[in-house]
PDB file of N, CA and C in Angstrom:
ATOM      1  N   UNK A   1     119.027 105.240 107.219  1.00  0.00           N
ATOM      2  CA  UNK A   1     118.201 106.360 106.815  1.00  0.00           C
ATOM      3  C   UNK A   1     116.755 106.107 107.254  1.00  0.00           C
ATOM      4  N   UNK A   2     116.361 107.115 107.681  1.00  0.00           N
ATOM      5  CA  UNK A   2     114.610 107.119 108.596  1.00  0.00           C
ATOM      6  C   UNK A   2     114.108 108.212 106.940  1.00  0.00           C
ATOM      7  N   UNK A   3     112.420 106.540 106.417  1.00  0.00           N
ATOM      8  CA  UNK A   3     112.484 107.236 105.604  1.00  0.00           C
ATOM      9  C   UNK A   3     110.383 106.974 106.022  1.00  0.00           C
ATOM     10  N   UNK A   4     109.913 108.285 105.822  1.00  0.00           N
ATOM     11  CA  UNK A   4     108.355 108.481 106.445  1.00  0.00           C
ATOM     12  C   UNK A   4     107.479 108.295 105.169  1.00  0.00           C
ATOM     13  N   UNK A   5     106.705 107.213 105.010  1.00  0.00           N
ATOM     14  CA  UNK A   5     105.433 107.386 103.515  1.00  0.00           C
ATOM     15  C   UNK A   5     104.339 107.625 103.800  1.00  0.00           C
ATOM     16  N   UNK A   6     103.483 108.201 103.100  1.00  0.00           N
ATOM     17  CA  UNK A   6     102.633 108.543 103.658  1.00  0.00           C
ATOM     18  C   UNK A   6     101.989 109.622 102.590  1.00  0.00           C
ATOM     19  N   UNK A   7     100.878 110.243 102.835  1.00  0.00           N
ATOM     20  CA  UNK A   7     100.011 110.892 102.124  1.00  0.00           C
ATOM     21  C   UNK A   7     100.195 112.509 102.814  1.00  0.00           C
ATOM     22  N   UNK A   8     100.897 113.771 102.041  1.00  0.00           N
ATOM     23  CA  UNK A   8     100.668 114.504 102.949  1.00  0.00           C
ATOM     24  C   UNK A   8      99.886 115.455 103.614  1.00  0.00           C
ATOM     25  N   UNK A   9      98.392 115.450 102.876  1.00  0.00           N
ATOM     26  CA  UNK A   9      97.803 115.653 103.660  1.00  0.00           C
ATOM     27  C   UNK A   9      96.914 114.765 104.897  1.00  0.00           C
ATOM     28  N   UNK A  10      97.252 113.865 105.001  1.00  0.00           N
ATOM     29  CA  UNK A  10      96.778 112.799 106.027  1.00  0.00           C
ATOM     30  C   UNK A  10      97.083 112.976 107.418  1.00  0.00           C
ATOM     31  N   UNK A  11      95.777 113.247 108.370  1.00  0.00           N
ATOM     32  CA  UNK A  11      96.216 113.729 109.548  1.00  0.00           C
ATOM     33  C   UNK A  11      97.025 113.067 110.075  1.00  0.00           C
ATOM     34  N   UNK A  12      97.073 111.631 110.116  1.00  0.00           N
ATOM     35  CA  UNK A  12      97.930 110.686 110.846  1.00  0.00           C
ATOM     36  C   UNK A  12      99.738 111.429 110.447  1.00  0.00           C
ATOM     37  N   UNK A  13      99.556 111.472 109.456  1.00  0.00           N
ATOM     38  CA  UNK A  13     100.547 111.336 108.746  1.00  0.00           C
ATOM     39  C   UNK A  13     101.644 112.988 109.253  1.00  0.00           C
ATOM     40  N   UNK A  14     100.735 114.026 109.303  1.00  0.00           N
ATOM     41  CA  UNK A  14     101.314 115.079 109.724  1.00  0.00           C
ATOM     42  C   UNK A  14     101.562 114.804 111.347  1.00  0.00           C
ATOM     43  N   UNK A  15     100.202 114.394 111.865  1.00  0.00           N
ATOM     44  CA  UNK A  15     100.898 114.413 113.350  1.00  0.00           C
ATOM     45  C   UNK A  15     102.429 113.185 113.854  1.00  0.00           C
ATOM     46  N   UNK A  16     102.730 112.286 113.145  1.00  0.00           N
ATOM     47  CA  UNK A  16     103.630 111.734 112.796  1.00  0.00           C
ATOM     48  C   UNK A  16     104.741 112.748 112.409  1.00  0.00           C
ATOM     49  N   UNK A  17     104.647 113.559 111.002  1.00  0.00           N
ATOM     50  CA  UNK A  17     105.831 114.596 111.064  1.00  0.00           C
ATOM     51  C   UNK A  17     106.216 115.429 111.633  1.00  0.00           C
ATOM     52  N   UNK A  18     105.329 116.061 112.838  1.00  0.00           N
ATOM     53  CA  UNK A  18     105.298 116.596 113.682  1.00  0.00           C
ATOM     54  C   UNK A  18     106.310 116.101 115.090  1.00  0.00           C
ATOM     55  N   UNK A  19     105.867 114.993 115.179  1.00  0.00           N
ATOM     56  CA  UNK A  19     106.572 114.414 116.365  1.00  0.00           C
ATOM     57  C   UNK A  19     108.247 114.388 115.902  1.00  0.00           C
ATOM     58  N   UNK A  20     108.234 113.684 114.972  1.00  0.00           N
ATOM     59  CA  UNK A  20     110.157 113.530 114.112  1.00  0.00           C
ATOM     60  C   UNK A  20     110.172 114.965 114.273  1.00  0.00           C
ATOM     61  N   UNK A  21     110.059 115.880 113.705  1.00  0.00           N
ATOM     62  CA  UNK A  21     110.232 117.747 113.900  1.00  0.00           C
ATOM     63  C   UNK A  21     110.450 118.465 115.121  1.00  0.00           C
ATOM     64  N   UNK A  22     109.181 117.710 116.145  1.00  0.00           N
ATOM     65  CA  UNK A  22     109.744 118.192 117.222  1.00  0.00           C
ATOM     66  C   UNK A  22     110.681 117.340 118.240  1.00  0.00           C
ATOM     67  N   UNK A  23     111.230 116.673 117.687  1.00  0.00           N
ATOM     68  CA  UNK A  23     112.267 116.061 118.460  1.00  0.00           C
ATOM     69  C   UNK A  23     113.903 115.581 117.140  1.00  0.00           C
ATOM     70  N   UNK A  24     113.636 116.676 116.694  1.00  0.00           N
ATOM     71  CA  UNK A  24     115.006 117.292 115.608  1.00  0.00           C
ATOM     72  C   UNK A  24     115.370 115.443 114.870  1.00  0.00           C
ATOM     73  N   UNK A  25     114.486 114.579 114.718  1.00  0.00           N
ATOM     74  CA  UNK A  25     115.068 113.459 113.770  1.00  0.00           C
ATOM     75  C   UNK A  25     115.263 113.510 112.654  1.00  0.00           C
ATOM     76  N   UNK A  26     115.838 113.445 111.462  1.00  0.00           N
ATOM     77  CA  UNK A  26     115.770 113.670 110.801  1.00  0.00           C
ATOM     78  C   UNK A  26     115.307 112.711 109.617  1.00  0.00           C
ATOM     79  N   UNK A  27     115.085 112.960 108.697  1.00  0.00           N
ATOM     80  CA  UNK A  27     114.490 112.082 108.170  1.00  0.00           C
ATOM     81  C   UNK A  27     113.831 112.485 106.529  1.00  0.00           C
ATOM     82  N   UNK A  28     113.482 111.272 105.587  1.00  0.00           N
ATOM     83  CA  UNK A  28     113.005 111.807 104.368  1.00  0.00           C
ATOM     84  C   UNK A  28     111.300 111.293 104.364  1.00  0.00           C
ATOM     85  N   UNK A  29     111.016 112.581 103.755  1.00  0.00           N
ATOM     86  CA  UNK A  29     109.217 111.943 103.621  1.00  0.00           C
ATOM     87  C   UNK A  29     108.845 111.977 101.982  1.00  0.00           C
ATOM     88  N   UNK A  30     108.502 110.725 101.655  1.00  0.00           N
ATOM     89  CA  UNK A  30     108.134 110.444 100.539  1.00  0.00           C
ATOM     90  C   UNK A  30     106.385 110.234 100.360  1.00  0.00           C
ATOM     91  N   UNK A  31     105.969 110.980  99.765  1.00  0.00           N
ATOM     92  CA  UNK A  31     104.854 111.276  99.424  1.00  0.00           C
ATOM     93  C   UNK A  31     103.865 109.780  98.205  1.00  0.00           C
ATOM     94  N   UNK A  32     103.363 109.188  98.623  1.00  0.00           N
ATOM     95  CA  UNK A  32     103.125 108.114  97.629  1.00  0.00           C
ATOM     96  C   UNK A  32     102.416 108.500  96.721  1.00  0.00           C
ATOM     97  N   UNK A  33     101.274 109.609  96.777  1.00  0.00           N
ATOM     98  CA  UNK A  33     100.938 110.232  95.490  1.00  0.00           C
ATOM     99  C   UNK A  33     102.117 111.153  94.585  1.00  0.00           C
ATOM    100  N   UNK A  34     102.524 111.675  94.753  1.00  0.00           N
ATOM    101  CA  UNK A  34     104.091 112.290  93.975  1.00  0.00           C
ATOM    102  C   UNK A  34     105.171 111.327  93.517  1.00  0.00           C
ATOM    103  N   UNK A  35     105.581 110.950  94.986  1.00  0.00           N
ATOM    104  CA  UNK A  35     106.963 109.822  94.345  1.00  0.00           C
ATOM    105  C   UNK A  35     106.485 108.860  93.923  1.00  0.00           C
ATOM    106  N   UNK A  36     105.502 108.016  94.504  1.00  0.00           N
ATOM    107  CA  UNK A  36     104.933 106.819  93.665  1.00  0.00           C
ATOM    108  C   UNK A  36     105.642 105.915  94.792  1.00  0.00           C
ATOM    109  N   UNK A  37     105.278 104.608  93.972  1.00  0.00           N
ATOM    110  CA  UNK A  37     105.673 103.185  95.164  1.00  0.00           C
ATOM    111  C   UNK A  37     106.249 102.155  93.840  1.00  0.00           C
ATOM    112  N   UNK A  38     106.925 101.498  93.827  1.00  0.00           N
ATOM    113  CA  UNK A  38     106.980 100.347  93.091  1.00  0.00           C
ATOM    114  C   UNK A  38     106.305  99.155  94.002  1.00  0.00           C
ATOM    115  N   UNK A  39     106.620  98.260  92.960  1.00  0.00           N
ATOM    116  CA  UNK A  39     106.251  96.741  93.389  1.00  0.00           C
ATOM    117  C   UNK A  39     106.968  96.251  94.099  1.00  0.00           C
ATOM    118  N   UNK A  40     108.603  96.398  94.263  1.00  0.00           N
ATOM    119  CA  UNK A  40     109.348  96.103  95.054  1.00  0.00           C
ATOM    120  C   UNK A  40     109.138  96.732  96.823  1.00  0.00           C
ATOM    121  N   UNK A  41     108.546  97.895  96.676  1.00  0.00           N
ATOM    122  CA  UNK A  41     108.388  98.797  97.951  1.00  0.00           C
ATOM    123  C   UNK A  41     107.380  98.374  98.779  1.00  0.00           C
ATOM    124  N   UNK A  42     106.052  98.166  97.582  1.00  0.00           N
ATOM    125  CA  UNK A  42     105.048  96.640  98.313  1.00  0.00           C
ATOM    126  C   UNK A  42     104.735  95.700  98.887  1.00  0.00           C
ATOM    127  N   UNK A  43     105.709  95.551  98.507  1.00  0.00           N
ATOM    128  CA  UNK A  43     106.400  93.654  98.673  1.00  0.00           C
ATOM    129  C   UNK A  43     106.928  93.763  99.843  1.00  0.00           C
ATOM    130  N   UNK A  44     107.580  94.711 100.008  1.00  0.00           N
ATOM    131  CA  UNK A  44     108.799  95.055 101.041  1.00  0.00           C
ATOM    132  C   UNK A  44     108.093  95.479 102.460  1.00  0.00           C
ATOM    133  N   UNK A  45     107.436  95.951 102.281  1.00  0.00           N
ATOM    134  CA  UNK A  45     106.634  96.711 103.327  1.00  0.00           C
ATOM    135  C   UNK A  45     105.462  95.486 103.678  1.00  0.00           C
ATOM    136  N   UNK A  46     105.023  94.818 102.543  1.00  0.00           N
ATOM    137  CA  UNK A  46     103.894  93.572 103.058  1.00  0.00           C
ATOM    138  C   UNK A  46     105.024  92.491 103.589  1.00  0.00           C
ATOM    139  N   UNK A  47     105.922  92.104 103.347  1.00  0.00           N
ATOM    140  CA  UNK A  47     107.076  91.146 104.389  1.00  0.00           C
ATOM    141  C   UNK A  47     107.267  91.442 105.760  1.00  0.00           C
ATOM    142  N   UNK A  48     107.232  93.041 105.740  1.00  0.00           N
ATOM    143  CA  UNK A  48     108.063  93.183 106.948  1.00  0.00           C
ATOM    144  C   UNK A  48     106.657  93.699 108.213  1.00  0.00           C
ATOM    145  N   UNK A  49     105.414  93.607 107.730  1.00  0.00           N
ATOM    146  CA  UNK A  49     104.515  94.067 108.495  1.00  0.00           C
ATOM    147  C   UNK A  49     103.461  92.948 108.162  1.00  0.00           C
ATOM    148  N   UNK A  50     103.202  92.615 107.088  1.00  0.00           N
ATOM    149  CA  UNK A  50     101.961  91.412 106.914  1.00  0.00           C
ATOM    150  C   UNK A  50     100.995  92.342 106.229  1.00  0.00           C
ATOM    151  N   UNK A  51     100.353  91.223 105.214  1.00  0.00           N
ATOM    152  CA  UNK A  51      99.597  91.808 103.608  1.00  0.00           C
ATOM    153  C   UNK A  51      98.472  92.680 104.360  1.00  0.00           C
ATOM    154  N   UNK A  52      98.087  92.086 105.500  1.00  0.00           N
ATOM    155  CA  UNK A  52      96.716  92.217 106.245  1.00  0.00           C
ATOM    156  C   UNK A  52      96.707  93.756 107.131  1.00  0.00           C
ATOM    157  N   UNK A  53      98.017  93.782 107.388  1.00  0.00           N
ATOM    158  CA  UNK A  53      97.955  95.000 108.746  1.00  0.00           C
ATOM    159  C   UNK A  53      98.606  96.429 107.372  1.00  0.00           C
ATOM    160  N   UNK A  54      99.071  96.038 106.209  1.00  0.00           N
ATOM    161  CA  UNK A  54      99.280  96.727 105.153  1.00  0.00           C
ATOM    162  C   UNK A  54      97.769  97.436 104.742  1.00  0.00           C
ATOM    163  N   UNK A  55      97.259  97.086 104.346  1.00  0.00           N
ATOM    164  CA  UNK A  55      95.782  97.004 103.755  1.00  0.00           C
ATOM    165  C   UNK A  55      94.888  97.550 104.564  1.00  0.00           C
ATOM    166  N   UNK A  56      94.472  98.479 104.487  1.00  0.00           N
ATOM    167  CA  UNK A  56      93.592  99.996 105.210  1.00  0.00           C
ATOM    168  C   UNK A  56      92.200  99.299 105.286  1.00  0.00           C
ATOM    169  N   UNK A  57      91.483  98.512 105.512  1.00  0.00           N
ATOM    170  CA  UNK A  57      89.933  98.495 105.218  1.00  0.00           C
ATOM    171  C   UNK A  57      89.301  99.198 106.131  1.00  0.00           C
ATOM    172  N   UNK A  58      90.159 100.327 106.544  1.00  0.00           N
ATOM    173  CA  UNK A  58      88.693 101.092 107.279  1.00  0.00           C
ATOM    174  C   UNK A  58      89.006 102.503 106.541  1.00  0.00           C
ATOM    175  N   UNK A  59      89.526 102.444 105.224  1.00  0.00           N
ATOM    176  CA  UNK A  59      89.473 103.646 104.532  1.00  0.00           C
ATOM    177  C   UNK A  59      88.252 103.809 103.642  1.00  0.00           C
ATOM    178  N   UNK A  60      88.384 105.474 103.186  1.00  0.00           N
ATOM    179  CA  UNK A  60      87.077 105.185 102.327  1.00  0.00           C
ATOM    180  C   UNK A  60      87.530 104.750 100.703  1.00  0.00           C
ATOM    181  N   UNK A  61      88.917 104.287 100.354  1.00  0.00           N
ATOM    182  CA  UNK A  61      89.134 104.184  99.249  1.00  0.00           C
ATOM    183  C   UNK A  61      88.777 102.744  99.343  1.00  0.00           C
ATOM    184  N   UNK A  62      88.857 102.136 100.388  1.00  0.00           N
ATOM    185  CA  UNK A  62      88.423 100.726 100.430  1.00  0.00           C
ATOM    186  C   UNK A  62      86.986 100.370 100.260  1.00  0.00           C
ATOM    187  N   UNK A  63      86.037 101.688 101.063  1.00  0.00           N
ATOM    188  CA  UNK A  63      83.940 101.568 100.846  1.00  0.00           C
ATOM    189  C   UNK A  63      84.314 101.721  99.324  1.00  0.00           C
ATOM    190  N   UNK A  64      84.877 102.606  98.909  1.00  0.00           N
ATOM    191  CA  UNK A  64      84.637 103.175  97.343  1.00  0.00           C
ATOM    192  C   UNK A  64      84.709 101.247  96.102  1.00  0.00           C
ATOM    193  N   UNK A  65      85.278 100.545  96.711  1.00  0.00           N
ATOM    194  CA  UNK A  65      85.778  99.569  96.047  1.00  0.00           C
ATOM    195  C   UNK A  65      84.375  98.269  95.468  1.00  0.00           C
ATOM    196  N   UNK A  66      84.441  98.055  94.871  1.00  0.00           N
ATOM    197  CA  UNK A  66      83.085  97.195  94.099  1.00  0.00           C
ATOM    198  C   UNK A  66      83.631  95.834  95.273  1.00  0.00           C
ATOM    199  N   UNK A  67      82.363  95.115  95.366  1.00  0.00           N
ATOM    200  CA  UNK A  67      82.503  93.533  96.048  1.00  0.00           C
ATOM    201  C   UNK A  67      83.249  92.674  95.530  1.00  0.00           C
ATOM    202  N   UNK A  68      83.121  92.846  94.010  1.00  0.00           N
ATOM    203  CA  UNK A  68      84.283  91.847  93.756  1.00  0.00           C
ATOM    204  C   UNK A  68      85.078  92.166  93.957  1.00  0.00           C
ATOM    205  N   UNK A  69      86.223  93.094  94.030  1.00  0.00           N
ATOM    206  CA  UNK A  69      87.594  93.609  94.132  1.00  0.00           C
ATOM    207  C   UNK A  69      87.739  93.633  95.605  1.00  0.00           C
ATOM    208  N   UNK A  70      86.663  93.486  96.543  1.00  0.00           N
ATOM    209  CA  UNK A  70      86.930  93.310  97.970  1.00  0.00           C
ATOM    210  C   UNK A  70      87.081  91.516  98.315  1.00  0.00           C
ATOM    211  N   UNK A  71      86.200  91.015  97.718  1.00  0.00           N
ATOM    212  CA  UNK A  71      85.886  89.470  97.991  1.00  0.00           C
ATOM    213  C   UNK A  71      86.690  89.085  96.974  1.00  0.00           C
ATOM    214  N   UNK A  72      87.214  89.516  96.484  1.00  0.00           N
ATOM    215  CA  UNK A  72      88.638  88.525  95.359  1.00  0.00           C
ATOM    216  C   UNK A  72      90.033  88.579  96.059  1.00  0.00           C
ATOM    217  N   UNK A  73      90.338  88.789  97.078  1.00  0.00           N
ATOM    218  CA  UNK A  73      91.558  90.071  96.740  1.00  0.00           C
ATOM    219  C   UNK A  73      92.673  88.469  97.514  1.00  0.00           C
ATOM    220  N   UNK A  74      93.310  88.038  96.667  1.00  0.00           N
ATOM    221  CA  UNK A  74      94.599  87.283  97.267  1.00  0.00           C
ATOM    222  C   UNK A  74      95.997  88.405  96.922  1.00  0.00           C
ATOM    223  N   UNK A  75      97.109  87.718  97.992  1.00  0.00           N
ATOM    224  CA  UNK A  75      98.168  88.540  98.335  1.00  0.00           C
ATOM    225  C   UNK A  75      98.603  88.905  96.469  1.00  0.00           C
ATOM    226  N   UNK A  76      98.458  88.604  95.427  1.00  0.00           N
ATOM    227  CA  UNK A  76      98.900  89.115  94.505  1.00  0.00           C
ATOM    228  C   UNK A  76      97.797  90.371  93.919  1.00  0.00           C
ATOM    229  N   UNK A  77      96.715  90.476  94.003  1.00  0.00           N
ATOM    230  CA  UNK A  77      95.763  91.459  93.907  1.00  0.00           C
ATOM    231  C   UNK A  77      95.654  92.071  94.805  1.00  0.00           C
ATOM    232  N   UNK A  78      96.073  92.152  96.067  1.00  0.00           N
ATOM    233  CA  UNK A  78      95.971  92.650  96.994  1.00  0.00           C
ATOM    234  C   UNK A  78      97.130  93.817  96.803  1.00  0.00           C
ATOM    235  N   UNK A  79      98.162  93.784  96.689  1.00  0.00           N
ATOM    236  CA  UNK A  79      99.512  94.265  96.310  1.00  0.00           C
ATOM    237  C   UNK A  79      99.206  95.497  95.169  1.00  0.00           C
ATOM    238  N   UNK A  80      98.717  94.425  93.916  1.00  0.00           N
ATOM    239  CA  UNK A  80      98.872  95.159  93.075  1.00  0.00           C
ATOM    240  C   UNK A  80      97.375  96.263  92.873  1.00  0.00           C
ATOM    241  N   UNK A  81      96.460  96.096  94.027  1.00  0.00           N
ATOM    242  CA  UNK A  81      95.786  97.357  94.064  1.00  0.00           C
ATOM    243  C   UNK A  81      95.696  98.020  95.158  1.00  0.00           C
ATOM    244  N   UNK A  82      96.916  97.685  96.266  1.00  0.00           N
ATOM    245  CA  UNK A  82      97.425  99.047  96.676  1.00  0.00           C
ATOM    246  C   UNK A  82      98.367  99.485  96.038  1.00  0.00           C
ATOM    247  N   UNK A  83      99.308  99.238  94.933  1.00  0.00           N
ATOM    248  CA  UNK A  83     100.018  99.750  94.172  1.00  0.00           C
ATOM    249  C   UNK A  83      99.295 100.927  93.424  1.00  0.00           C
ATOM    250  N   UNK A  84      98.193 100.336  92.812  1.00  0.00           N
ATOM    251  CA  UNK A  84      97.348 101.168  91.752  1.00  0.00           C
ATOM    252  C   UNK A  84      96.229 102.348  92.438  1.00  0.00           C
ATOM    253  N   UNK A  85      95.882 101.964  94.103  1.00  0.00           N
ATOM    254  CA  UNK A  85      95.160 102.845  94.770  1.00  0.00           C
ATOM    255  C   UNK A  85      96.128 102.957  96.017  1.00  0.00           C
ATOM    256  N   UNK A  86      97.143 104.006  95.909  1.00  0.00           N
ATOM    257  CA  UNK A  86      97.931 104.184  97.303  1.00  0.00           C
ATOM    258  C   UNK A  86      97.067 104.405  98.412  1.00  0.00           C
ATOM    259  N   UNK A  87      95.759 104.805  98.262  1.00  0.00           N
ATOM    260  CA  UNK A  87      95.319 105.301  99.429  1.00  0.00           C
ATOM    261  C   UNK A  87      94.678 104.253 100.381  1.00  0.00           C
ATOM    262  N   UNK A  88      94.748 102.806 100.190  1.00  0.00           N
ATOM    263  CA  UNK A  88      94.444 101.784 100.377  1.00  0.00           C
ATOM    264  C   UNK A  88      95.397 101.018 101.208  1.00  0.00           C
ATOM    265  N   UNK A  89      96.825 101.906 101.120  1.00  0.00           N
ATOM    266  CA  UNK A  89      97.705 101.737 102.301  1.00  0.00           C
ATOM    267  C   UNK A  89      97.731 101.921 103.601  1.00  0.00           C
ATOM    268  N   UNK A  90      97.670 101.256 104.879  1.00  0.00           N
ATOM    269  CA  UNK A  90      97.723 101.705 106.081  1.00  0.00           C
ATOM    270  C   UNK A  90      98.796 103.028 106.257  1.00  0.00           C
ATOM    271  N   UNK A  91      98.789 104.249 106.988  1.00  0.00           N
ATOM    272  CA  UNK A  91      99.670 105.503 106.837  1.00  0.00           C
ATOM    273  C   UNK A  91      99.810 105.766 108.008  1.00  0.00           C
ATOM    274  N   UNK A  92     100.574 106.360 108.255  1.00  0.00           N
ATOM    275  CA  UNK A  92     102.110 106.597 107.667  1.00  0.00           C
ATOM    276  C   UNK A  92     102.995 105.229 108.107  1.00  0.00           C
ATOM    277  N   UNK A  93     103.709 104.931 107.272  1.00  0.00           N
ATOM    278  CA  UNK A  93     104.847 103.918 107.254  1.00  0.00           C
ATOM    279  C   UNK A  93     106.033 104.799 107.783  1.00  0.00           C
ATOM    280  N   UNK A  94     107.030 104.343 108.815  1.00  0.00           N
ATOM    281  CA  UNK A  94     108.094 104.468 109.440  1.00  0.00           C
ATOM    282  C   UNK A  94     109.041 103.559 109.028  1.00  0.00           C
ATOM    283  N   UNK A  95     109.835 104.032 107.975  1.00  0.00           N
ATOM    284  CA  UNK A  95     111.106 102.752 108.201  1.00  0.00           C
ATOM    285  C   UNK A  95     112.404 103.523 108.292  1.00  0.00           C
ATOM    286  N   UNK A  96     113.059 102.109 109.263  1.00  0.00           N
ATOM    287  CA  UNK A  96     114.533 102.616 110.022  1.00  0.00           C
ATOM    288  C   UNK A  96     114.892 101.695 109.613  1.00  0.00           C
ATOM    289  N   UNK A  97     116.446 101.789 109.794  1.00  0.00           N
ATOM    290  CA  UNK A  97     117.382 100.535 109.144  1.00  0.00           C
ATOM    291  C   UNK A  97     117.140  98.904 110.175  1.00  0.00           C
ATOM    292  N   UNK A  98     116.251  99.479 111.218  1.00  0.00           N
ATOM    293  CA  UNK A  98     115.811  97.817 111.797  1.00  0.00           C
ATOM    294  C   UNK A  98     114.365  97.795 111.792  1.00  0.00           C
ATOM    295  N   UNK A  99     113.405  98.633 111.964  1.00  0.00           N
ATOM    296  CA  UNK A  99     112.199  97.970 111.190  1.00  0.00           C
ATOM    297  C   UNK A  99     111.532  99.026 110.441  1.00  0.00           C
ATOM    298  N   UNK A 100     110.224  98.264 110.448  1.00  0.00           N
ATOM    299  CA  UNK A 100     108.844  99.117 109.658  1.00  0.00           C
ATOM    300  C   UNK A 100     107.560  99.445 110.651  1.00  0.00           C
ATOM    301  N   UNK A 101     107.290 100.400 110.584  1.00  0.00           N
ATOM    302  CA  UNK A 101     106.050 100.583 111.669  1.00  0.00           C
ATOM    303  C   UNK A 101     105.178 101.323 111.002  1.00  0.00           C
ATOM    304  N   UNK A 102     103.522 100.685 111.421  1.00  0.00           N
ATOM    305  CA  UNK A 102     102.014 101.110 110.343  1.00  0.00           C
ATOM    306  C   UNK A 102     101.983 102.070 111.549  1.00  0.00           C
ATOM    307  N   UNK A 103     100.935 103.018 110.969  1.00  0.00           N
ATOM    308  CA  UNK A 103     100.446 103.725 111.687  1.00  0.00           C
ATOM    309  C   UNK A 103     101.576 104.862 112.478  1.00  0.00           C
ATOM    310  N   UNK A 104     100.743 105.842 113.260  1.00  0.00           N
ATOM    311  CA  UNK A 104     101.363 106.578 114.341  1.00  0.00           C
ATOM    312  C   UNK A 104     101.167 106.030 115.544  1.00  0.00           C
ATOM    313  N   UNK A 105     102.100 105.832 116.847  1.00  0.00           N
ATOM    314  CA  UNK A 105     101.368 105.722 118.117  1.00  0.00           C
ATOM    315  C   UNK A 105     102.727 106.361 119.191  1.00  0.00           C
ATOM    316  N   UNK A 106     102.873 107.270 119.476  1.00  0.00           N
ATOM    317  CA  UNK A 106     104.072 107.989 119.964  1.00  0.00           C
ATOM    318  C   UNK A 106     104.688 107.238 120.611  1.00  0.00           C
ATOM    319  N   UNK A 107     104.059 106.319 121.752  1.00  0.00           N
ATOM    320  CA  UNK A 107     105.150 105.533 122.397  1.00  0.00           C
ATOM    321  C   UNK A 107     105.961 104.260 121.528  1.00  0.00           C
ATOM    322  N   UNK A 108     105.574 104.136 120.064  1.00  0.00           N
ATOM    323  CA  UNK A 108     106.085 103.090 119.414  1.00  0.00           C
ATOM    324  C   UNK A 108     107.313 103.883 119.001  1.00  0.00           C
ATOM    325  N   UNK A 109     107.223 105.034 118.312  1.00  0.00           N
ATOM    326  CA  UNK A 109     108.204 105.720 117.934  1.00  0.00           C
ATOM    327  C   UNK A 109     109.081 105.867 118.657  1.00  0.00           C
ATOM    328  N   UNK A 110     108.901 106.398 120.007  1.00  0.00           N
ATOM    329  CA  UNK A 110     109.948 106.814 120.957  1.00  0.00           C
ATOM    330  C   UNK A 110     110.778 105.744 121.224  1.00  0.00           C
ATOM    331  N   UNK A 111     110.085 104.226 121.335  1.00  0.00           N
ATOM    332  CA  UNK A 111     110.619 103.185 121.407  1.00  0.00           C
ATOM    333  C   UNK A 111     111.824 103.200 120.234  1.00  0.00           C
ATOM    334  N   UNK A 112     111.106 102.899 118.907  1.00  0.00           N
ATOM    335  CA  UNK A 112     111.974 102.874 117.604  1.00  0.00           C
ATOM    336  C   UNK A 112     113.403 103.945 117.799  1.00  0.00           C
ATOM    337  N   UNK A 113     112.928 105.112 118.591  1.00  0.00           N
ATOM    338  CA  UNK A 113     114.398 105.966 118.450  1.00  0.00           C
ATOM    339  C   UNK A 113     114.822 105.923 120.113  1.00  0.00           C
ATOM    340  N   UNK A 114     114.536 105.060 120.908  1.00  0.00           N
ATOM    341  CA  UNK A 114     115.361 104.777 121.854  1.00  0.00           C
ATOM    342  C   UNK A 114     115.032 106.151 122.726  1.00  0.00           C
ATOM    343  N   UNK A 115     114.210 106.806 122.632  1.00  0.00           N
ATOM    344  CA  UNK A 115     113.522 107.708 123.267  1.00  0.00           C
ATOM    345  C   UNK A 115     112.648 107.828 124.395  1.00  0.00           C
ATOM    346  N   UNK A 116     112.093 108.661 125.318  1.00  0.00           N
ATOM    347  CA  UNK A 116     111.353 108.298 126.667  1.00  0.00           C
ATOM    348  C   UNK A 116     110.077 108.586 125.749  1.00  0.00           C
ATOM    349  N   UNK A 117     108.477 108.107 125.715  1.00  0.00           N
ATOM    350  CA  UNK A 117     107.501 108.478 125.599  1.00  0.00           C
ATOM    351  C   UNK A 117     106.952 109.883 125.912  1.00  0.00           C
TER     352      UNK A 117
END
């Protein structure tokens, strides 16, 4: 199952659903403000991509963040305040039953579905 997270109004994130749409994939999009994330989904997604390339710091939910909560942050605080601030997630997440992919970049996708660019 091809399942898309992401924020939906996030440009990345639409031009991402856009591409699956126009090339009939099908797929589920889970909204992380609506459906939510567990700790397990965290975890899961920081294994399979790394805590670092997870973790948005060029968002503004990240400027919004006090120094300490930037200069403290080990992989267990790190987790648990992108849990508590989804928007602190790199977007849109792509997962297929063989990997996870940050971001949009069309030729990664096309790759992921065995597709020409």
């Amino acid at each position: 199952m091809v399942i898309l997270y992401g924020i939906k109004n996030c440009d990345t994130v639409k031009k991402a659903r856009r591409w699956l749409d126009d090339r009939r994939i099908d797929y589920r999009f889970h909204d992380f403000r609506v459906d939510g994330l567990t700790p397990v989904q965290i975890q899961a997604f920081a294994e399979a991509v790394g805590r670092e390339t997870l973790l948005n710091r060029a968002s503004t939910s990240w400027r919004q963040l006090s120094e300490q909560q930037r200069s403290g942050l080990d992989a267990g605080t790190a987790l648990a305040l992108m849990l508590e601030i989804p928007t602190l997630i790199k977007r849109p997440i792509l997962s297929t039953e063989n990997q996870t992919l940050i971001g949009f970049k069309p030729e990664q996708y096309a790759s992921a579905f065995n597709l020409k660019a």
